[in-house]
C-alpha atoms as a PDB file:
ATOM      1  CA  UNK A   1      -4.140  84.518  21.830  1.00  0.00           C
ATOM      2  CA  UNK A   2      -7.692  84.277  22.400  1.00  0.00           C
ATOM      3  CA  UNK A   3      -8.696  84.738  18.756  1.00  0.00           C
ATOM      4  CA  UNK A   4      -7.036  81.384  18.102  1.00  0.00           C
ATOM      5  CA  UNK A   5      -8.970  79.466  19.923  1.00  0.00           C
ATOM      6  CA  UNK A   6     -12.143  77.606  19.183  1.00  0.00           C
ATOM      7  CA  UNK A   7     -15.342  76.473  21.102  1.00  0.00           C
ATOM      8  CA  UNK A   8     -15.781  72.923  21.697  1.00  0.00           C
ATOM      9  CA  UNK A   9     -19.289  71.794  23.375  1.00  0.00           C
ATOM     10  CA  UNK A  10     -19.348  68.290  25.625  1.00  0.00           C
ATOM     11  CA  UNK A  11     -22.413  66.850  25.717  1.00  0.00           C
ATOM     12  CA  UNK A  12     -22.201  64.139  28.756  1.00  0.00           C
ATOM     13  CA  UNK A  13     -23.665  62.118  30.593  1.00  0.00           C
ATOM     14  CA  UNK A  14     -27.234  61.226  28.212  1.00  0.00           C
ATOM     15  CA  UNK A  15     -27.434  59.276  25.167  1.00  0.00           C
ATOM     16  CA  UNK A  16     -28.457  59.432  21.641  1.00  0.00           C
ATOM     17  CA  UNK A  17     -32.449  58.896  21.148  1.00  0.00           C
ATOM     18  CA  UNK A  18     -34.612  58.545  17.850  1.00  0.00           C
ATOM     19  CA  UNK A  19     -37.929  60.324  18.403  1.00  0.00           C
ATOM     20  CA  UNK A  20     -38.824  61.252  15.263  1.00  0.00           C
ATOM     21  CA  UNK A  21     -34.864  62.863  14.995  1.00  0.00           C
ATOM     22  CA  UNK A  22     -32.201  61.751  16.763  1.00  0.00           C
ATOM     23  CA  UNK A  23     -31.163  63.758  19.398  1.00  0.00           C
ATOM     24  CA  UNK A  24     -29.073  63.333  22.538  1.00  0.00           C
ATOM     25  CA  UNK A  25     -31.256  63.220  25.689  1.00  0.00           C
ATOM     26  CA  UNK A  26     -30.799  63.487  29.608  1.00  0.00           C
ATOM     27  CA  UNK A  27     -27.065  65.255  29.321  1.00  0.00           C
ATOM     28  CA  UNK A  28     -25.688  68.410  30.349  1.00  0.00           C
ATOM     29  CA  UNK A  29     -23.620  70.481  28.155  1.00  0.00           C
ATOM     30  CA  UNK A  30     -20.794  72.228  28.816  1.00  0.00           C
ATOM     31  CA  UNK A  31     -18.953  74.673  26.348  1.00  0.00           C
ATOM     32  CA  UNK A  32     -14.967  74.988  26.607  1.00  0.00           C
ATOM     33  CA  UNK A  33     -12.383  77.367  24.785  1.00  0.00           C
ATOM     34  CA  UNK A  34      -9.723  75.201  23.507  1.00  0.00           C
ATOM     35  CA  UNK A  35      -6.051  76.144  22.071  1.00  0.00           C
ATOM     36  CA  UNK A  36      -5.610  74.253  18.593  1.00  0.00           C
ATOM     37  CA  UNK A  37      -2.432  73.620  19.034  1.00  0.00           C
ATOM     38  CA  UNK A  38      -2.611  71.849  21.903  1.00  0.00           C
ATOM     39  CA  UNK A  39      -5.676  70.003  20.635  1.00  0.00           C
ATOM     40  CA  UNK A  40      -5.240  66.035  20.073  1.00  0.00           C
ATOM     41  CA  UNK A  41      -7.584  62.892  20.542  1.00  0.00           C
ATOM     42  CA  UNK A  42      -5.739  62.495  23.969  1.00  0.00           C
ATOM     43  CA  UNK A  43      -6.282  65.922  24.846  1.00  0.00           C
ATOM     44  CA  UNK A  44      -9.970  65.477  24.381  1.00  0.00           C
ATOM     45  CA  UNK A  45      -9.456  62.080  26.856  1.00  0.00           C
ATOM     46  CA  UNK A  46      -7.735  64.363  29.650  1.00  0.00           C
ATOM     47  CA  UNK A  47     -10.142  66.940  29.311  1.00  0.00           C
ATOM     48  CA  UNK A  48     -12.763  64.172  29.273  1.00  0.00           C
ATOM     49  CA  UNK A  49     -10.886  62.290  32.610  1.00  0.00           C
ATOM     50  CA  UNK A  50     -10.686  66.022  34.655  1.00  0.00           C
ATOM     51  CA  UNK A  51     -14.813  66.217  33.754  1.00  0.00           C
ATOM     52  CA  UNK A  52     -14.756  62.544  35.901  1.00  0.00           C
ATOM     53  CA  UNK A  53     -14.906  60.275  32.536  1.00  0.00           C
ATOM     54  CA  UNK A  54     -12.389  57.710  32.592  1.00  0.00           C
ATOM     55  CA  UNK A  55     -12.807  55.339  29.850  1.00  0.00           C
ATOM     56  CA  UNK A  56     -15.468  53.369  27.847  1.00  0.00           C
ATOM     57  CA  UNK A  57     -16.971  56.042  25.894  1.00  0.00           C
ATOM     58  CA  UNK A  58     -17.837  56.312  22.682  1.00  0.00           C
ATOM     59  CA  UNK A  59     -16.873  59.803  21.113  1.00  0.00           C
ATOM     60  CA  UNK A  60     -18.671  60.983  18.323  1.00  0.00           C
ATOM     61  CA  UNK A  61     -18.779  64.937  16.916  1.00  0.00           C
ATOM     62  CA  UNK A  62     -21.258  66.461  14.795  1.00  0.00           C
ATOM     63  CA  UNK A  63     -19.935  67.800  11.021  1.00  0.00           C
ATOM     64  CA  UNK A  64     -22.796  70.045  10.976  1.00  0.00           C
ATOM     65  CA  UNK A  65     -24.345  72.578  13.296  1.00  0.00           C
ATOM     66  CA  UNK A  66     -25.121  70.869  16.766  1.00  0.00           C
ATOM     67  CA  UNK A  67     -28.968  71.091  16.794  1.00  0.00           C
ATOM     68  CA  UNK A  68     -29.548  68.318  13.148  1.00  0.00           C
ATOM     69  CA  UNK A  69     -27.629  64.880  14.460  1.00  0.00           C
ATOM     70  CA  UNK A  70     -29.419  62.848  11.552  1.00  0.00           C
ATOM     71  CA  UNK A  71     -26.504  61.519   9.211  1.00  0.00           C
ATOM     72  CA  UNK A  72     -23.985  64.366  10.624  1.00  0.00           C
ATOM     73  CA  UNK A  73     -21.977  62.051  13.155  1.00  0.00           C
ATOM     74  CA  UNK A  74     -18.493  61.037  12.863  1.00  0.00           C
ATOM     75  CA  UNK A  75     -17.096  58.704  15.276  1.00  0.00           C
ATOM     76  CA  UNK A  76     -14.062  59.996  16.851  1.00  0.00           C
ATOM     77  CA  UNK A  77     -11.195  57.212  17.472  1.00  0.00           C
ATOM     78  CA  UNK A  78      -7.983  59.381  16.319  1.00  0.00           C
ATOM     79  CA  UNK A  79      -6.122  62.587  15.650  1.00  0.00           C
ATOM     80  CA  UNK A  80      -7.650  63.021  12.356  1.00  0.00           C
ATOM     81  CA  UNK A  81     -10.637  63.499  14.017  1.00  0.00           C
ATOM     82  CA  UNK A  82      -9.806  65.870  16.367  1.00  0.00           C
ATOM     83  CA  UNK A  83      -7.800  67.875  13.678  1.00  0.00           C
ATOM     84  CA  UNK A  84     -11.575  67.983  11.439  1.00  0.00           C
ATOM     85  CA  UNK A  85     -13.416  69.519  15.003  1.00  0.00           C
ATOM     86  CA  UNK A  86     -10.805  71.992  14.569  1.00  0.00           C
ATOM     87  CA  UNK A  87     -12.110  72.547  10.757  1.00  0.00           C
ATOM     88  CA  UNK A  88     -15.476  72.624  11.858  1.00  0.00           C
ATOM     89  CA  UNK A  89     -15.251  74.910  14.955  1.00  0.00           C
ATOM     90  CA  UNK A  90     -13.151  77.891  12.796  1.00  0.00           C
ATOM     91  CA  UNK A  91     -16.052  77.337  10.075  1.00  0.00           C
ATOM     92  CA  UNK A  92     -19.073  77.391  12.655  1.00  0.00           C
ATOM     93  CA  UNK A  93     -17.949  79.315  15.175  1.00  0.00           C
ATOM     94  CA  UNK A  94     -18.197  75.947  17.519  1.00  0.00           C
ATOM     95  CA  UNK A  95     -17.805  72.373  17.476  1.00  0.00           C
ATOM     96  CA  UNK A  96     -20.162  69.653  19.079  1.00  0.00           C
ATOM     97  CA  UNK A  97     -18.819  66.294  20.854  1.00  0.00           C
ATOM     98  CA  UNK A  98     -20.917  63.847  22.262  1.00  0.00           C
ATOM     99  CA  UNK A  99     -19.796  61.373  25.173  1.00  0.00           C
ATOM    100  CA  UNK A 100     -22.070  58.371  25.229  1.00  0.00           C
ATOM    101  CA  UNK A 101     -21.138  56.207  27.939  1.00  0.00           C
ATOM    102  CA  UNK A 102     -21.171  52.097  27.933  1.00  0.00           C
ATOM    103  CA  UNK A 103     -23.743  50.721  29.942  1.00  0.00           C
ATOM    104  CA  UNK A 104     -22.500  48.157  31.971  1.00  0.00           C
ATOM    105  CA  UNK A 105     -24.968  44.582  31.327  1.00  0.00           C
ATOM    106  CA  UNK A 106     -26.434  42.567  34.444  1.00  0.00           C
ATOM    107  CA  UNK A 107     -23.859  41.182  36.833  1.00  0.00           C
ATOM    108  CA  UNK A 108     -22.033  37.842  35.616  1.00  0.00           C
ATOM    109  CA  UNK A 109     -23.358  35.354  38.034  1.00  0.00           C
ATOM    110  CA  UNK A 110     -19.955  33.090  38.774  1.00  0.00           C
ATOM    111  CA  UNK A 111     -21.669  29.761  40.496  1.00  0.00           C
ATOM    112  CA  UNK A 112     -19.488  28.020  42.703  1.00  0.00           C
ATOM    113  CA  UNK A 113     -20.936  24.337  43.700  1.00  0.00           C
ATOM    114  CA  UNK A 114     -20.047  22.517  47.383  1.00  0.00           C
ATOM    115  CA  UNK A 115     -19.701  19.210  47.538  1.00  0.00           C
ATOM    116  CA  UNK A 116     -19.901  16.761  49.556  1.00  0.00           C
ATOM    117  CA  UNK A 117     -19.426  13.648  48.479  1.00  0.00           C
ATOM    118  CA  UNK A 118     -19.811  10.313  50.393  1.00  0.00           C
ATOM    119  CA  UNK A 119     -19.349   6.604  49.810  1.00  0.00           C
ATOM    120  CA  UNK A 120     -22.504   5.920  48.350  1.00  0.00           C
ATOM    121  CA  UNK A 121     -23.346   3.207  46.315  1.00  0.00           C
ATOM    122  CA  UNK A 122     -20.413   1.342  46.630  1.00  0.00           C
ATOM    123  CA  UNK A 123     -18.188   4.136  45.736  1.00  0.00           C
ATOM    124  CA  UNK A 124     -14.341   4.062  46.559  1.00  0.00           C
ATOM    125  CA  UNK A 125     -13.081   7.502  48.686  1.00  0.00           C
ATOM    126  CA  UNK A 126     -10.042   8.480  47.172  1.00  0.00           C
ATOM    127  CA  UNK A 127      -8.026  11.091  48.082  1.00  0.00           C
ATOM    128  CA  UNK A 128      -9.207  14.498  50.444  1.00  0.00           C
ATOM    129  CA  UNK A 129      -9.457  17.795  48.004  1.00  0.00           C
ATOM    130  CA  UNK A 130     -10.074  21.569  49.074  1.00  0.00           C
ATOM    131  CA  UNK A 131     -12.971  23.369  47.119  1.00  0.00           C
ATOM    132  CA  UNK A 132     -13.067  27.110  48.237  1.00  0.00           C
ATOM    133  CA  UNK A 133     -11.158  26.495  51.804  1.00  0.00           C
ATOM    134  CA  UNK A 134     -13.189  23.593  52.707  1.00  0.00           C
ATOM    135  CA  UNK A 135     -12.706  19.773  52.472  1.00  0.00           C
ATOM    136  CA  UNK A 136     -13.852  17.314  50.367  1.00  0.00           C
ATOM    137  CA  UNK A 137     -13.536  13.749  49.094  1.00  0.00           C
ATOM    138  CA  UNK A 138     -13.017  12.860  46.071  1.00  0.00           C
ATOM    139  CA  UNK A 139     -15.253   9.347  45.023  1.00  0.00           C
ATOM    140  CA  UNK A 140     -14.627   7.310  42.529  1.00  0.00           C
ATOM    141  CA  UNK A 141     -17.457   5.638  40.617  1.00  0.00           C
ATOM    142  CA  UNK A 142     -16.838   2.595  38.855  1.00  0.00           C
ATOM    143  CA  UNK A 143     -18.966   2.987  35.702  1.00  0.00           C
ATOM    144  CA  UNK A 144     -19.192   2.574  32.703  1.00  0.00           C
ATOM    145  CA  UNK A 145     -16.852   5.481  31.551  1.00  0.00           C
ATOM    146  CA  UNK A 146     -15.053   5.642  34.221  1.00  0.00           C
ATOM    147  CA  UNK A 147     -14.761   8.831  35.356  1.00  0.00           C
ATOM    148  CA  UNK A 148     -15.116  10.575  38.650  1.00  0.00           C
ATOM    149  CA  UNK A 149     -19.034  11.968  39.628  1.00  0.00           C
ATOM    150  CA  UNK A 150     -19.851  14.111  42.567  1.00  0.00           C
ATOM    151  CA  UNK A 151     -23.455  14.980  43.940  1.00  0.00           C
ATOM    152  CA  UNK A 152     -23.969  18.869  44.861  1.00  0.00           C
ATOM    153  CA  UNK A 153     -25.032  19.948  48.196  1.00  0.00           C
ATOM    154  CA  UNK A 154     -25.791  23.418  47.314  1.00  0.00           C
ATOM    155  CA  UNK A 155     -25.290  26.030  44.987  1.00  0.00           C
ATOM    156  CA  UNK A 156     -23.818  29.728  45.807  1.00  0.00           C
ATOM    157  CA  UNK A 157     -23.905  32.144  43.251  1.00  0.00           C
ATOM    158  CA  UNK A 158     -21.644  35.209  43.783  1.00  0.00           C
ATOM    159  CA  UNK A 159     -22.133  38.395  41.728  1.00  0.00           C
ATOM    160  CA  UNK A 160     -18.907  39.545  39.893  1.00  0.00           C
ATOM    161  CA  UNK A 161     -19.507  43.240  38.283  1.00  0.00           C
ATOM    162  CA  UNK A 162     -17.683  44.294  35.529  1.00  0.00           C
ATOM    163  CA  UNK A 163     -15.629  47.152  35.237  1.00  0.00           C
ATOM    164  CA  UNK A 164     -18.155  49.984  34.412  1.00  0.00           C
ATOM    165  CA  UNK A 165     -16.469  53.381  33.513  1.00  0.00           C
ATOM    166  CA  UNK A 166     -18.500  56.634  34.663  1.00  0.00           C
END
């Protein structure tokens, strides 16, 4: 049943750019023969997680021919979608879909303060607390407000990276 099916193109692994047009830079292409009956919006997710693309992309197919992106982009988020490629692929022979991938930002920075607090300035030690495996007292300040202060000793920042999907 070859004559059934229809010719969807990935582009991966670029990302849309405006130079003059808008066109989808530094991706590879890569043309598949797809059954329509089979075809779905989690199809297209399968396919996309056997080409190594797991999650966090934005899908978006073009409603015209592939080469003219300006104002032909619809954002694909559902079976409707996937049912209009269909459309589009039986009118034009072939069907464009773009993967642009979420870039991940810079690493959270989580900071995680040691102290060590004494008996300075006529501070009361109350009781011993554990801050990351280590001990530490716990002063209490008489002051105005009342309420417990501690001085740093140092500050260690640990990088925590989000999840980035491929």
């Amino acid at each position: 049943m070859d004559e059934e099916k229809f010719d969807v193109v990935f582009h991966h692994g670029g990302k849309f750019v405006n130079e003059g047009k808008l066109i989808y830079a530094y991706g590879e292409s890569r043309t598949l023969s797809c059954d329509p009956d089979r075809w779905s919006y989690f199809e297209i997710l399968s396919i996309l997680k056997e080409m190594g693309y797991v999650g966090g992309n934005d899908l978006w197919y073009c409603v015209g021919g592939g080469l003219v992106l300006e104002d032909r982009l619809e954002l694909l988020s559902d079976d409707r979608g996937a049912m209009h490629m269909v459309t589009i692929a039986r009118i034009l022979g072939e069907v464009h879909l773009f993967v642009v991938h979420k870039m991940c930002d810079e690493p959270q920075i989580i900071e995680m303060l040691k102290y060590n607090v004494g008996t300075t300035d006529g501070g009361q030690v109350g009781e011993v607390g554990e801050l990351g495996g280590e001990k530490m007292d716990v002063v209490d300040k008489v002051g105005d407000a009342g309420h417990v202060e501690a001085e740093p000793e140092g500050v260690h920042t640990v990088p925590v990276e989000d999840e980035c999907w491929r």
